[in-house]
Protein backbone atom coordinates (compact mmCIF):
# COMPACT_ATOMS: atom_id res chain seq x y z
CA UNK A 1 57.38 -109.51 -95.19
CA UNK A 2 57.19 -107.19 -91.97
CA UNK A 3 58.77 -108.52 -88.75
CA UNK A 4 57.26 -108.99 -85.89
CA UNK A 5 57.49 -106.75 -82.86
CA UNK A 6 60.03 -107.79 -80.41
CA UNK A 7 59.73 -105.93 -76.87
CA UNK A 8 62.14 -106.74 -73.73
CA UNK A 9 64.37 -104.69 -71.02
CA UNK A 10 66.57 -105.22 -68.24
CA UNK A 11 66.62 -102.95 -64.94
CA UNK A 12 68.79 -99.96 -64.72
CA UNK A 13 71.47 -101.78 -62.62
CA UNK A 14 74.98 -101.47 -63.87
CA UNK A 15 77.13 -104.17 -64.72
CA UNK A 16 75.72 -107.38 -66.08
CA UNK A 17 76.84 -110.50 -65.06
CA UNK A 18 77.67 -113.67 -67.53
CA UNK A 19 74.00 -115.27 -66.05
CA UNK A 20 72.39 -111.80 -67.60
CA UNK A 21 74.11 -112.28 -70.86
CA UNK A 22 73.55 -115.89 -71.22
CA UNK A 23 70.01 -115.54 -70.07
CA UNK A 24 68.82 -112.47 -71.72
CA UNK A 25 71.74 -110.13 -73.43
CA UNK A 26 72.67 -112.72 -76.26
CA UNK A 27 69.31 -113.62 -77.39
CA UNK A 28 68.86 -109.86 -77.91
CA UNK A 29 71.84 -109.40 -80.15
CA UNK A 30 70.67 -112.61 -82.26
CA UNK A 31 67.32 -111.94 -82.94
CA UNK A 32 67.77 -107.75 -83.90
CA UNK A 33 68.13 -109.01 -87.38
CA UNK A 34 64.60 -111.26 -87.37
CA UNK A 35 62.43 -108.95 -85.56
CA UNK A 36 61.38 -105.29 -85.26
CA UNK A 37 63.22 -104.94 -81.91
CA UNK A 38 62.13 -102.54 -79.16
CA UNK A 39 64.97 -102.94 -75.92
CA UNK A 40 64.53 -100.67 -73.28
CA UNK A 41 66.44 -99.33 -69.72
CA UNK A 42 63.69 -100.24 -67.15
CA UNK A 43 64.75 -97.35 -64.99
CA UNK A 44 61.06 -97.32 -63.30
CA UNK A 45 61.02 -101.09 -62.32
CA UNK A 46 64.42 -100.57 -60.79
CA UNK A 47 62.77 -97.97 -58.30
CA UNK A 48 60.72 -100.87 -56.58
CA UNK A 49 64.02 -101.29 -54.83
CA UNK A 50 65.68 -99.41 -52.62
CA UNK A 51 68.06 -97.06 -54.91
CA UNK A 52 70.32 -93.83 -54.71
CA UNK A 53 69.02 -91.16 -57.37
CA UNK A 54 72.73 -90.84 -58.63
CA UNK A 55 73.74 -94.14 -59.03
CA UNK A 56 70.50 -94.76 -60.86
CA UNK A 57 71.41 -92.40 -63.53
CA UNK A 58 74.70 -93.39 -63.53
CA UNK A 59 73.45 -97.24 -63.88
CA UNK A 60 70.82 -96.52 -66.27
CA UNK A 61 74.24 -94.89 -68.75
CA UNK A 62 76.30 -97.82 -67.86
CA UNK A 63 73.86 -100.43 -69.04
CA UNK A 64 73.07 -98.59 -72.36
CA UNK A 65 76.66 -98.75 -72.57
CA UNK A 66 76.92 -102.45 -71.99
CA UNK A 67 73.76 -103.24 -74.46
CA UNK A 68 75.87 -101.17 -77.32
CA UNK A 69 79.18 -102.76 -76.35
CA UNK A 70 78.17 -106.35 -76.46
CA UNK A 71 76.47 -105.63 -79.93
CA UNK A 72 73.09 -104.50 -79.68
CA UNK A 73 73.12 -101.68 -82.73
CA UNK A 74 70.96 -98.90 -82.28
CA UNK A 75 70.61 -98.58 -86.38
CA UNK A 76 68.99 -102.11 -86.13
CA UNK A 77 66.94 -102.08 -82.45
CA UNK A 78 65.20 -99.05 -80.99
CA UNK A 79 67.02 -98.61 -77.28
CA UNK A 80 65.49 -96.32 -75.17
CA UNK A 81 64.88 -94.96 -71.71
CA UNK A 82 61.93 -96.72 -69.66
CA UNK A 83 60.99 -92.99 -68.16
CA UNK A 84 61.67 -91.37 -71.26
CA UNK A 85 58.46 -92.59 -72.40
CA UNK A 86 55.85 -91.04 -70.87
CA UNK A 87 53.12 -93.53 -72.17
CA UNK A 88 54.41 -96.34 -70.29
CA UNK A 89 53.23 -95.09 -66.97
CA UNK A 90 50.00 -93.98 -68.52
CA UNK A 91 49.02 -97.33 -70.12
CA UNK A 92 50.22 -98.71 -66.59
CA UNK A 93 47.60 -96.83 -64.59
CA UNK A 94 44.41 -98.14 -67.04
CA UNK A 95 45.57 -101.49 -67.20
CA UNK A 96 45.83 -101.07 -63.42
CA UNK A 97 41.98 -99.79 -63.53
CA UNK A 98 40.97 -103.43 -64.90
CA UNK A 99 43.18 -105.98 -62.99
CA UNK A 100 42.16 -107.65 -59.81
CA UNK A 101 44.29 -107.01 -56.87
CA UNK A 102 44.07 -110.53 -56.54
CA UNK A 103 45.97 -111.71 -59.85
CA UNK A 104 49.20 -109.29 -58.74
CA UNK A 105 49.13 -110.47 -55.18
CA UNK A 106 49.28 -114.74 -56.47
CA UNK A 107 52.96 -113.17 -58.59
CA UNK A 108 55.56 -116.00 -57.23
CA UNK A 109 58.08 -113.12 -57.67
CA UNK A 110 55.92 -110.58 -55.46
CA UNK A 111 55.54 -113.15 -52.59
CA UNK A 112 59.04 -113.83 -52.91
CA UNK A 113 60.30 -110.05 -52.42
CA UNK A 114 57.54 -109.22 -49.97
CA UNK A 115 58.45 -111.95 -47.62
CA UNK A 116 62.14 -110.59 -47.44
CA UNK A 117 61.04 -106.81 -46.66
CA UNK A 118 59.28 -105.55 -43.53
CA UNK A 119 57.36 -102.76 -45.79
CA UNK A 120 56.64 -103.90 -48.81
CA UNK A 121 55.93 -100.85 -51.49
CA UNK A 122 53.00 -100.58 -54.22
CA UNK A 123 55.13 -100.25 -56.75
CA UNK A 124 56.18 -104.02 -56.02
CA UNK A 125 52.81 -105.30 -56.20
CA UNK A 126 51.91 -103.37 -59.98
CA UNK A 127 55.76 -104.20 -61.28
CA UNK A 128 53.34 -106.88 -63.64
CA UNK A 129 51.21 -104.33 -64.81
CA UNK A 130 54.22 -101.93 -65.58
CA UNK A 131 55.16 -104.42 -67.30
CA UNK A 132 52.65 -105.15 -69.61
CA UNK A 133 52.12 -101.85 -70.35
CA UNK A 134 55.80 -102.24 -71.44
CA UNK A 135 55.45 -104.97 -73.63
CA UNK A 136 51.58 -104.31 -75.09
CA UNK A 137 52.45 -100.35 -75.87
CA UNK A 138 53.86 -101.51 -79.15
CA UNK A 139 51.82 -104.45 -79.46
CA UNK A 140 54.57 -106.94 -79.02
CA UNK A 141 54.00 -110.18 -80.44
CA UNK A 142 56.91 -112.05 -78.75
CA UNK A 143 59.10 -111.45 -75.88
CA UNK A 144 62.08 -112.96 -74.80
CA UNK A 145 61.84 -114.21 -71.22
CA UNK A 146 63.49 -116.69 -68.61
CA UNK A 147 61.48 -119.16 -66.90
CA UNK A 148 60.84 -116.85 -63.73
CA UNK A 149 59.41 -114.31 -65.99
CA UNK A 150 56.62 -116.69 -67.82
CA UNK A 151 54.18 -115.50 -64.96
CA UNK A 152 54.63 -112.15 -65.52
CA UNK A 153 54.16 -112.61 -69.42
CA UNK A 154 51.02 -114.50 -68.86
CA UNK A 155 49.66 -111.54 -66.71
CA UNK A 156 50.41 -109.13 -69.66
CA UNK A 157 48.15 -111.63 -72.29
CA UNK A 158 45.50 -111.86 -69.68
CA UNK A 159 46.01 -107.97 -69.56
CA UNK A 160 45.19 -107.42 -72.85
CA UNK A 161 42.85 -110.24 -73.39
CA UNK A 162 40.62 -108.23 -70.55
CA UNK A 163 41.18 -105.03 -72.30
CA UNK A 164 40.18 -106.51 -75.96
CA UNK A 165 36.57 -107.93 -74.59
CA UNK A 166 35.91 -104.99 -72.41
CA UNK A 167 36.80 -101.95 -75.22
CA UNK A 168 37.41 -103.94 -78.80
CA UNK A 169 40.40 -105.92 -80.39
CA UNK A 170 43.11 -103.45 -79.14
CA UNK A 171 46.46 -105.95 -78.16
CA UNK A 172 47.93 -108.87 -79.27
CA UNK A 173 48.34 -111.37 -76.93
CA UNK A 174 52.31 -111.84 -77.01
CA UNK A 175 53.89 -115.19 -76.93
CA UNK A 176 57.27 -115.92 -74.83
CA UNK A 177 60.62 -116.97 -76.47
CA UNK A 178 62.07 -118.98 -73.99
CA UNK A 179 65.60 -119.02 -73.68
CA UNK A 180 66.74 -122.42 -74.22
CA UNK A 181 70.04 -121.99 -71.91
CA UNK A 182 70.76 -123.63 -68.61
CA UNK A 183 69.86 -121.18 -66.04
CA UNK A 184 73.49 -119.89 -64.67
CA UNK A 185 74.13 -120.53 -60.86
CA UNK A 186 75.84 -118.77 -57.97
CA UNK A 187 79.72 -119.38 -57.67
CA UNK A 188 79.20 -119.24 -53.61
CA UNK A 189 75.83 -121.46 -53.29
CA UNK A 190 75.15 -123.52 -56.56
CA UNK A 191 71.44 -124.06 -56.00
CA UNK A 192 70.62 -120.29 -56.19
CA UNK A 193 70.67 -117.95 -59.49
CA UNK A 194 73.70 -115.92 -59.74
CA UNK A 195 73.80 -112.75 -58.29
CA UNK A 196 76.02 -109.67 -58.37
CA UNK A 197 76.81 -109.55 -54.66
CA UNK A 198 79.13 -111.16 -52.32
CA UNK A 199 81.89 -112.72 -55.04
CA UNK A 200 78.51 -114.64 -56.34
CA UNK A 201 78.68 -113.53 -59.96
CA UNK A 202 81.78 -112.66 -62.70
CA UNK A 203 80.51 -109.63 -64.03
CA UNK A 204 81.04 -108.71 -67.97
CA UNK A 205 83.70 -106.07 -66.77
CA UNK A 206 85.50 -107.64 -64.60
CA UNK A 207 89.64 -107.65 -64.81
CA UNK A 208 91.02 -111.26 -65.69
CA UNK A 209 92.32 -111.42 -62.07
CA UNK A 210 89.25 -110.57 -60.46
CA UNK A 211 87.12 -113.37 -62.70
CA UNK A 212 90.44 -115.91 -61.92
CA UNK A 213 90.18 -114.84 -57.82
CA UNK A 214 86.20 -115.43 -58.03
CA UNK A 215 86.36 -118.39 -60.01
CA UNK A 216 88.73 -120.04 -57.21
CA UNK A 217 86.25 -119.46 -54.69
CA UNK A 218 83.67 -121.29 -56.75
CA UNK A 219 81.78 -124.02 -54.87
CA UNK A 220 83.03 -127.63 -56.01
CA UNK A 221 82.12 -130.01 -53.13
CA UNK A 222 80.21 -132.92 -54.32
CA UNK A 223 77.51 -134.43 -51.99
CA UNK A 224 76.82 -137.75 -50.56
CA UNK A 225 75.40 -139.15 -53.98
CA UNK A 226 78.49 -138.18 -56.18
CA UNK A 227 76.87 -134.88 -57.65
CA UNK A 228 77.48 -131.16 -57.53
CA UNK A 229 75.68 -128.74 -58.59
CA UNK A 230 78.86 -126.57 -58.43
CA UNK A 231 80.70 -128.52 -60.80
CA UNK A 232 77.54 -128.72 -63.14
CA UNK A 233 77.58 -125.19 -62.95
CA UNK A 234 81.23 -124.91 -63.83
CA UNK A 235 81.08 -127.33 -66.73
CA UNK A 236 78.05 -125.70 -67.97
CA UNK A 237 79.67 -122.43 -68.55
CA UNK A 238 83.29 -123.92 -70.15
CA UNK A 239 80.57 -125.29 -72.98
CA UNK A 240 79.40 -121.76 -73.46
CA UNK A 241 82.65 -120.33 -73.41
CA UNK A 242 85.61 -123.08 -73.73
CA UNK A 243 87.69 -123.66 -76.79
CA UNK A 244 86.64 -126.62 -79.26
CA UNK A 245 87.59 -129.47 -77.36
CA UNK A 246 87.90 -128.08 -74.05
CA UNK A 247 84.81 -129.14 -72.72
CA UNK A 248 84.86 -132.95 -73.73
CA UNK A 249 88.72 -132.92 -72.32
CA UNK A 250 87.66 -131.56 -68.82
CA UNK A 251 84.41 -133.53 -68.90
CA UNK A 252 86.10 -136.62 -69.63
CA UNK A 253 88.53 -136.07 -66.53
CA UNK A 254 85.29 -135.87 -64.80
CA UNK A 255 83.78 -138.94 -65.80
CA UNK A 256 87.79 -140.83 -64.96
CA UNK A 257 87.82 -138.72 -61.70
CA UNK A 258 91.19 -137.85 -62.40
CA UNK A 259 89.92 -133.57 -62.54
CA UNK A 260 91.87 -130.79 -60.42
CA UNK A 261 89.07 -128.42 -60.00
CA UNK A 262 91.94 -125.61 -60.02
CA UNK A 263 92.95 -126.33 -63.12
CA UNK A 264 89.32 -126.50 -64.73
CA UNK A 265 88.82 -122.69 -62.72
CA UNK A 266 92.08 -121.49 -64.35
CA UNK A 267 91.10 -122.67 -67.82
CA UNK A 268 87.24 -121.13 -66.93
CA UNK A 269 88.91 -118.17 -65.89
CA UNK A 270 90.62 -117.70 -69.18
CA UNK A 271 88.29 -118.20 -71.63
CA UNK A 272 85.86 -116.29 -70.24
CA UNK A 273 88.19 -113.11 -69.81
CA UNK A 274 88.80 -113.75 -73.11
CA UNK A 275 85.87 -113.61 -74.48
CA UNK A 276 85.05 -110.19 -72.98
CA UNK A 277 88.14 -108.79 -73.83
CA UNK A 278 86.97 -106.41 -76.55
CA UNK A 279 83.58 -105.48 -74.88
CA UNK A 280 85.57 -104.30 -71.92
CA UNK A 281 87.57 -101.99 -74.11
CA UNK A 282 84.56 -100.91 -76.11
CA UNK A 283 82.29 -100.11 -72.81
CA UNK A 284 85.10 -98.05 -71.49
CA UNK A 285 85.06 -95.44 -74.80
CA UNK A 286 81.55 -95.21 -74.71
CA UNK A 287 81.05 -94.42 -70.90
CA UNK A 288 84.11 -91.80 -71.85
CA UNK A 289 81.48 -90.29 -74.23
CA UNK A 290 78.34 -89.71 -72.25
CA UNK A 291 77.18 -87.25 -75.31
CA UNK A 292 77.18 -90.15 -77.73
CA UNK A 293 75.03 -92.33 -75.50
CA UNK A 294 72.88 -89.36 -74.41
CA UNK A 295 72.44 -89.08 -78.37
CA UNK A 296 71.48 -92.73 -78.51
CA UNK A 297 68.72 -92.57 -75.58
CA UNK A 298 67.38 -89.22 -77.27
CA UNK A 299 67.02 -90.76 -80.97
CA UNK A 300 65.63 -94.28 -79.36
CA UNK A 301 62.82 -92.20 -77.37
CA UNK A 302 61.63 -90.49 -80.16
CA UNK A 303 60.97 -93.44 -82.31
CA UNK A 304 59.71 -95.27 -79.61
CA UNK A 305 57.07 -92.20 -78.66
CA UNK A 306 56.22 -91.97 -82.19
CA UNK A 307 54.76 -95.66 -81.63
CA UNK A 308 53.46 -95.37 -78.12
CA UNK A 309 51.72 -91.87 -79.01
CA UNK A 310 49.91 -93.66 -81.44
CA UNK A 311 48.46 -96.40 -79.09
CA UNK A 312 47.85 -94.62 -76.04
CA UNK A 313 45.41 -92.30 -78.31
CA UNK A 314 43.52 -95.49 -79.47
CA UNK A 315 43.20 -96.88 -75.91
CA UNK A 316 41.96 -93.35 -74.52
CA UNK A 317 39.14 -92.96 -77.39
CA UNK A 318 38.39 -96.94 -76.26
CA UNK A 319 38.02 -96.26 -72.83
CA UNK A 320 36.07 -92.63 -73.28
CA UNK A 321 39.25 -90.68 -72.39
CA UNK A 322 39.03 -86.99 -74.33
C-alpha cells in the first residue's frame, strides 16, 4: 500500500527548544515510519526576519544536526535544504499570481508580526504562499501543524483548490495532523509560548546546570483564584518527561498543598537533562563533521528535486508556461 506524502519544516534557527520538540520534532520522528516523509530547513522563511548571512548558514547546519540527532533518519525521511530547491520559490511566485492580497493580509500571524515592526517586509506578507508552495510541491496529503499554523494550512488548500478550478485537478488539498500536546509555555511569563530568549526556554542543548539555573527562575506564583499557569506549565512537562510515578507523587503534593516548588524544579531539571543526554553527545559529532551533514543536505535535495522537477513542469504546461 503506498504511504501518503508527509511535508513539514522548521526555520533555520539553531537550537530547538523542548516546546519545538514537543510541538513539532517528536511527531516527526514517529510518523517517518507511516508516511512518505518530506522535512525540510526553511532557510527562506527564516529571512522574513532580520538575520546575519553567517549565522544563517551556520543555523541552517545546526538544525539538520539536531533533526538527525534526535532521530529523524535520512534513509527513512527525505531532509533537505528549503533554498536548495529551486522550485519552491518558483511555485511561490504563480501561486502568488492567483491569491488575493486580501486573504494574506487577514493571516493572524502577519498582523501579529506587522504590528511589532515599524517596516514591515513583503516577504512577511507571502510567508503563506511560500508555504504552500512548500507543502503542495509534492502534493502533500497531510501535514503536521500546531494550532497557530491551521490558518496557514487552510490558505495552502484554498491555494490549490483555486489552482485545480482555474488550470485542472493539479493538488491535493492536504489535511492537518494536529498535535495533540499541550502547547508548552514560557518559564518567565506562563501565558505566552516559549521562546528562546531571555532565560524563557530550556533549549535541547543545554548543560544540566544551565536547564537546573533556568528552571529555578520558572514562574510559580499562583493568582487570586488558587491557579497558575506556571505550575500547570511545570507539571505539564514532568508528565512528558518524569519517571513512572513522578508525576502523580508531585501532583498529589499539589492537590495536599504540601509542594516545595524547588524541589519539583530540581526533579524537572533532572529528568529533562536526562533525557537529552545522548542527543547532546550525538549533535556535538555531527556538527564536528560538517562533510557528513553537507552529504546529507546534497543527497536529500536531489530526491526532493527529482519530485518537485516533475510538478513544476505540469503546473507550467497548465498555466501556458513554455
Amino acid at each position: 500500500m503506498k504511504k501518503q506524502i508527509l511535508v513539514s519544516g522548521l526555520r533555520a534557527t539553531s537550537e530547538p527548544h523542548i516546546g519545538n520538540y514537543l510541538g513539532a520534532i517528536r511527531q516527526f520522528i514517529e510518523k517517518q515510519d507511516d508516511y512518505d516523509c518530506y522535512f525540510f530547513i526553511a532557510d527562506l522563511h527564516t529571512m522574513t526576519t532580520p538575520f546575519e548571512p553567517k549565522e544563517l548558514r551556520k543555523s541552517s547546519l545546526a538544525v539538520l544536526a539536531d533533526y538527525i540527532a534526535l532521530g529523524l533518519d535520512p534513509k527513512k525521511s527525505t531532509i533537505f535544504l528549503q533554498s536548495q530547491v529551486p522550485q519552491h520559490t518558483e511555485l511561490a511566485w504563480i501561486f502568488n499570481c492567483i491569491t488575493p492580497v486580501s486573504e494574506l493580509q487577514r493571516m493572524t500571524q502577519f498582523k501579529d508580526k506587522a504590528s511589532d515592526t515599524k517596516s514591515v517586509n513583503s516577504g512577511l506578507l507571502n510567508y503563506p504562499v511560500l508555504m504552500a508552495a512548500d507543502v503542495l510541491l509534492y502534493k502533500a496529503e497531510v501535514v503536521p501543524v500546531g494550532d497557530d499554523q491551521v490558518q496557514h494550512l487552510e490558505l495552502s488548500r484554498i491555494i490549490s483548490r483555486k489552482f485545480n478550478n482555474a488550470f485542472g485537478k493539479t493538488f491535493p488539498e492536504p489535511k492537518p495532523l494536529l498535535n495533540k500536546n499541550a502547547r508548552v509555555m514560557s518559564l518567565t511569563d506562563p501565558t505566552k509560548k516559549m521562546s528562546k530568549t531571555g532565560g524563557a526556554g530550556i533549549l535541547l542543548n543545554d548543560s544540566p546546570e544551565e536547564i537546573k539555573k533556568k528552571l529555578r527562575k520558572a514562574v510559580t506564583a499562583t493568582d487570586a483564584k488558587g491557579k497558575s499557569a506556571g505550575v500547570d506549565n511545570l507539571m505539564g512537562l514532568l508528565k512528558e518527561f518524569g519517571t513512572e510515578g513522578q508525576y502523580e507523587f508531585f501532583l498529589s503534593q499539589l492537590k495536599d498543598n504540601t509542594i516545595q516548588f524547588s524541589h519539583l524544579k530540581d526533579a524537572l531539571a533532572e529528568v529533562i537533562a536526562n533525557h537529552f543526554a545522548k542527543f547532546r553527545e550525538k549533535r556535538a559529532k555531527l556538527l564536528a563533521d560538517p562533510e557528513y551533514l553537507a552529504e546529507v543536505l546534497a543527497d536529500g535535495a536531489r530526491k526532493a528535486q527529482s519530485i518537485a522537477s516533475k510538478t513544476i513542469s505540469e503546473v507550467k504546461e497548465k498555466v501556458g508556461l513554455l
